[in-house]
C-alpha atoms as a PDB file:
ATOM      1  CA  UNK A   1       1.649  19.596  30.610  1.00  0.00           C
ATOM      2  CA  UNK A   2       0.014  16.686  28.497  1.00  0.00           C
ATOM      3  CA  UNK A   3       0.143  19.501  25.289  1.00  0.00           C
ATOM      4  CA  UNK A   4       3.711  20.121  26.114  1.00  0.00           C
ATOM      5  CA  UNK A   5       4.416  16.161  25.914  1.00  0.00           C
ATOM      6  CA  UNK A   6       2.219  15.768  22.855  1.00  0.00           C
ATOM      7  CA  UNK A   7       4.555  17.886  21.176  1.00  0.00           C
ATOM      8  CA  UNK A   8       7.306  16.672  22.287  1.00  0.00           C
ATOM      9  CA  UNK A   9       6.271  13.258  21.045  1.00  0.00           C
ATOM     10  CA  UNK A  10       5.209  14.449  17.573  1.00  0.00           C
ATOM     11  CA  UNK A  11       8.699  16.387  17.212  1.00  0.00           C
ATOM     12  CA  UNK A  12      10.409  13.238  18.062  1.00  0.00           C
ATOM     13  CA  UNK A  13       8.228  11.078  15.748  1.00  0.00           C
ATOM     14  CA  UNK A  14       8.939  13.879  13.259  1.00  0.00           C
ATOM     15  CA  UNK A  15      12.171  14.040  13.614  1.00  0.00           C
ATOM     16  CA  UNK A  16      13.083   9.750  13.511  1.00  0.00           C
ATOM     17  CA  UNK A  17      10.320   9.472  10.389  1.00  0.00           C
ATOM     18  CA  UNK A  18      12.884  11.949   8.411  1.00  0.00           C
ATOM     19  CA  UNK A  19      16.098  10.372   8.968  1.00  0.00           C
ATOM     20  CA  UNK A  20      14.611   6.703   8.581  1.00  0.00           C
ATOM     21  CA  UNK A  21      13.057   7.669   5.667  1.00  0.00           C
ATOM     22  CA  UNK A  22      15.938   9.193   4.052  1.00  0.00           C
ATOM     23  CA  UNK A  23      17.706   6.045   5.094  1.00  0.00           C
ATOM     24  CA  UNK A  24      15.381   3.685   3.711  1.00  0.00           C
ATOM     25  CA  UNK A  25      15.707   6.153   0.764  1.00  0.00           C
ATOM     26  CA  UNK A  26      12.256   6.670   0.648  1.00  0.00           C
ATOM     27  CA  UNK A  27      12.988  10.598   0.459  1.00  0.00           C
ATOM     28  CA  UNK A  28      14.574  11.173  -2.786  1.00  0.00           C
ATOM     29  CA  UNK A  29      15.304  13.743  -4.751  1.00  0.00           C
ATOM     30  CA  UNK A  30      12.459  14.718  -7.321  1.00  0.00           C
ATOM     31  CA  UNK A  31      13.969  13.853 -10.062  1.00  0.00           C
ATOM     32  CA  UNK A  32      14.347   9.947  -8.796  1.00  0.00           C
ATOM     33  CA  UNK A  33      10.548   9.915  -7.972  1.00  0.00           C
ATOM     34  CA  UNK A  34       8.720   7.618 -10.042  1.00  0.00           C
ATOM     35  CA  UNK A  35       5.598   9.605  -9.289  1.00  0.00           C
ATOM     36  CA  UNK A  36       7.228  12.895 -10.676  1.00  0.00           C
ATOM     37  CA  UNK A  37       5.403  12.716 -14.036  1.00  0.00           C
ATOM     38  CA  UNK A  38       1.737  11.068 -13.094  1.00  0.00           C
ATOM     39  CA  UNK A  39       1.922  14.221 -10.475  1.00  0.00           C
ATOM     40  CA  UNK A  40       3.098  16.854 -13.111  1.00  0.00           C
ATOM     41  CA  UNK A  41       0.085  15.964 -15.499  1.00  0.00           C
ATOM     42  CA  UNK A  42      -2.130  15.941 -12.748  1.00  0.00           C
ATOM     43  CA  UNK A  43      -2.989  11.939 -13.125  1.00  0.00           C
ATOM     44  CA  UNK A  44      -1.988  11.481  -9.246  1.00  0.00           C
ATOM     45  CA  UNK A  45      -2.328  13.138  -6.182  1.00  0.00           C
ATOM     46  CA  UNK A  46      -0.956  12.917  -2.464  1.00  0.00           C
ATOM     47  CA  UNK A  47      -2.978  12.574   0.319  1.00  0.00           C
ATOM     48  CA  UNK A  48      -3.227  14.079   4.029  1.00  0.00           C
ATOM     49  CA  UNK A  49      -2.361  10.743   5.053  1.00  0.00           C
ATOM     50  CA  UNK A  50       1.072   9.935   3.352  1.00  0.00           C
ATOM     51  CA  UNK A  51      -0.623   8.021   0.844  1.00  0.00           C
ATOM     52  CA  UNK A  52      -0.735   8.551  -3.274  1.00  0.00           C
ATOM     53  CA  UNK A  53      -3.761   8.839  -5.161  1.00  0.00           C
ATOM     54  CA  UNK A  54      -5.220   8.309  -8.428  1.00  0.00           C
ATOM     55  CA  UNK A  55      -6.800  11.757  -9.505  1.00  0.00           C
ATOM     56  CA  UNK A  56      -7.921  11.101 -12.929  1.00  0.00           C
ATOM     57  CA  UNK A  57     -10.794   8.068 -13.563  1.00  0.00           C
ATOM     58  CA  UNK A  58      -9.396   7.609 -17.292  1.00  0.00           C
ATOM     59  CA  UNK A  59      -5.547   7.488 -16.202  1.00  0.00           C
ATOM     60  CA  UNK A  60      -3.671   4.431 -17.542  1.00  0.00           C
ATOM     61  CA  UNK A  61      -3.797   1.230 -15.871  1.00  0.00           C
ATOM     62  CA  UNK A  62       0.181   1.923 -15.244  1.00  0.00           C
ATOM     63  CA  UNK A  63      -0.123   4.423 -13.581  1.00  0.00           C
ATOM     64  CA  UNK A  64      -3.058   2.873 -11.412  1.00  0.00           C
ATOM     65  CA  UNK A  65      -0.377   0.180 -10.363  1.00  0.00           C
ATOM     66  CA  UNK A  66       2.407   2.163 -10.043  1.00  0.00           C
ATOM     67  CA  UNK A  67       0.472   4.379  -7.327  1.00  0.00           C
ATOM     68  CA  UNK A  68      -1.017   0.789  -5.593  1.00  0.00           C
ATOM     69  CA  UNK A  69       2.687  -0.307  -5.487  1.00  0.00           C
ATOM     70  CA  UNK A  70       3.848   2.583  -4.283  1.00  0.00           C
ATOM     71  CA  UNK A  71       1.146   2.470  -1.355  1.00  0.00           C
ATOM     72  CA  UNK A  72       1.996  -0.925  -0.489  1.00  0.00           C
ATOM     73  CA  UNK A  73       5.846  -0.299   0.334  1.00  0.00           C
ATOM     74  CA  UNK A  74       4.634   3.129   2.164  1.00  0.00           C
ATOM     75  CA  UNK A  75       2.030   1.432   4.006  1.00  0.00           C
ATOM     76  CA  UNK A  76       4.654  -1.252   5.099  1.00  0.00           C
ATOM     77  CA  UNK A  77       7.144   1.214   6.006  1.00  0.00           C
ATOM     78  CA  UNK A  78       4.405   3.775   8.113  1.00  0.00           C
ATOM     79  CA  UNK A  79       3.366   0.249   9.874  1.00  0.00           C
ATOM     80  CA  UNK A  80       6.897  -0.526  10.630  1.00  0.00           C
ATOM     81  CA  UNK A  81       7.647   3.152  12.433  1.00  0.00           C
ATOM     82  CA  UNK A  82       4.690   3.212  14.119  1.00  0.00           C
ATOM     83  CA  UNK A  83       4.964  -0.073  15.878  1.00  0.00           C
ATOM     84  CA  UNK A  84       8.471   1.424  16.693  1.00  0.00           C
ATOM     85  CA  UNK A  85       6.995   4.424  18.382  1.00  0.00           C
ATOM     86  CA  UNK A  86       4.258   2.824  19.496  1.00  0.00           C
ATOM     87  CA  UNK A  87       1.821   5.176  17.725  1.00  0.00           C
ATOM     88  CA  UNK A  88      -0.311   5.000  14.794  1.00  0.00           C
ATOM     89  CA  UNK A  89       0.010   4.205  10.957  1.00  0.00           C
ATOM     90  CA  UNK A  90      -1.645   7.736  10.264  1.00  0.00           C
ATOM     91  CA  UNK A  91       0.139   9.583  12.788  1.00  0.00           C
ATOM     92  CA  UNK A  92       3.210   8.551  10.861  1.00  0.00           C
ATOM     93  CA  UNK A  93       1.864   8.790   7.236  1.00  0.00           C
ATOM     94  CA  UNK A  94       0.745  12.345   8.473  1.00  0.00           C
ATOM     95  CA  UNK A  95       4.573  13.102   9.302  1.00  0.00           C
ATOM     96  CA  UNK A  96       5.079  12.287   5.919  1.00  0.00           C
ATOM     97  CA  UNK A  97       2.655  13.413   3.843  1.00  0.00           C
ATOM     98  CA  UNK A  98       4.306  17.548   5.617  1.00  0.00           C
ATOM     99  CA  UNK A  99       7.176  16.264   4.087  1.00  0.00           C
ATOM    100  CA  UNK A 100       5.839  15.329   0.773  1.00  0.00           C
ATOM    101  CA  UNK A 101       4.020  18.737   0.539  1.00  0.00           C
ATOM    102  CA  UNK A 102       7.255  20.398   1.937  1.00  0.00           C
ATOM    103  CA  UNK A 103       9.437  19.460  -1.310  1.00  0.00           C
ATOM    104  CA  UNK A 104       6.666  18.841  -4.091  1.00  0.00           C
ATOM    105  CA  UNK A 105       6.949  21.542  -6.596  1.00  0.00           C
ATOM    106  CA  UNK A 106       4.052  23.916  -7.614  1.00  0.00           C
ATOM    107  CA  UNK A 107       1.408  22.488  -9.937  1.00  0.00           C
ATOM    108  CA  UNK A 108       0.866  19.167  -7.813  1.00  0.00           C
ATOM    109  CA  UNK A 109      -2.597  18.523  -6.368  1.00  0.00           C
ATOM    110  CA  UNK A 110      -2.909  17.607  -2.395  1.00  0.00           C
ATOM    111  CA  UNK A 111      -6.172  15.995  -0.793  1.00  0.00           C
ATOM    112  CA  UNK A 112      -6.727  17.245   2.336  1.00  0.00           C
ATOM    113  CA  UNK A 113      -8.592  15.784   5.205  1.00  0.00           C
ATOM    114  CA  UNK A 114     -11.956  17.157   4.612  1.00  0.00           C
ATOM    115  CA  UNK A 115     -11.472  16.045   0.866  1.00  0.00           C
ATOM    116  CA  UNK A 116     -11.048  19.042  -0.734  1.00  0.00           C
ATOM    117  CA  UNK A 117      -8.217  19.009  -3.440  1.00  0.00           C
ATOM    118  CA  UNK A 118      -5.680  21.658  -3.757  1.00  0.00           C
ATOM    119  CA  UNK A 119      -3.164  22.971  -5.844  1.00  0.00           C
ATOM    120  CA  UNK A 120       0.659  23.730  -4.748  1.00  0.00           C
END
């Protein structure tokens, strides 16, 4: 019973985290993304927990800030839904990290929770 409601829940958190984040527009298309090239040349990553990531040690600092800004506006958004659902800031960054992986094209690099990188 308590599985059955567990994934219920996530479906539901799943399910609001989409259409809020398309709202919000923070669900673009690729093209739009300002993270499109760093993540093409293999400068940034995304990781399991809805966050970006700096892959390369010698990538510009403008690229270093444009991933921290972009962290800061998900990290305010992920704390926003979860108070709304009364659930965690990595549950929700984990909803969205799927959906970052979901529409990413091949090439970009993922960090996954044991810290392994890998390849789309």
């Amino acid at each position: 019973m308590w599985k059955t409601i567990r994934s219920s829940r996530r479906a539901t958190l799943f399910g609001m985290a989409a259409l809020i984040l398309m709202t919000l527009g923070l669900v673009q298309p690729a093209s739009a993304d300002p993270l499109d090239g760093p993540r093409a040349q293999g400068l940034v990553g995304e990781r399991f927990d809805g966050f970006a990531v700096v892959r390369d040690p010698n990538a510009g600092a403008s690229v270093k800030t444009l991933v921290k800004d972009i962290n800061a506006k998900r990290r305010s958004f992920y704390e926003s839904v979860a108070k709304e659902q009364n659930t965690s800031v990595l549950a929700v960054g984990k909803i969205y990290a799927n959906k970052i992986f979901e529409k990413a094209p091949k090439g970009y690099w993922f960090l996954t929770d044991t810290g392994a990188w890998r390849q789309k």
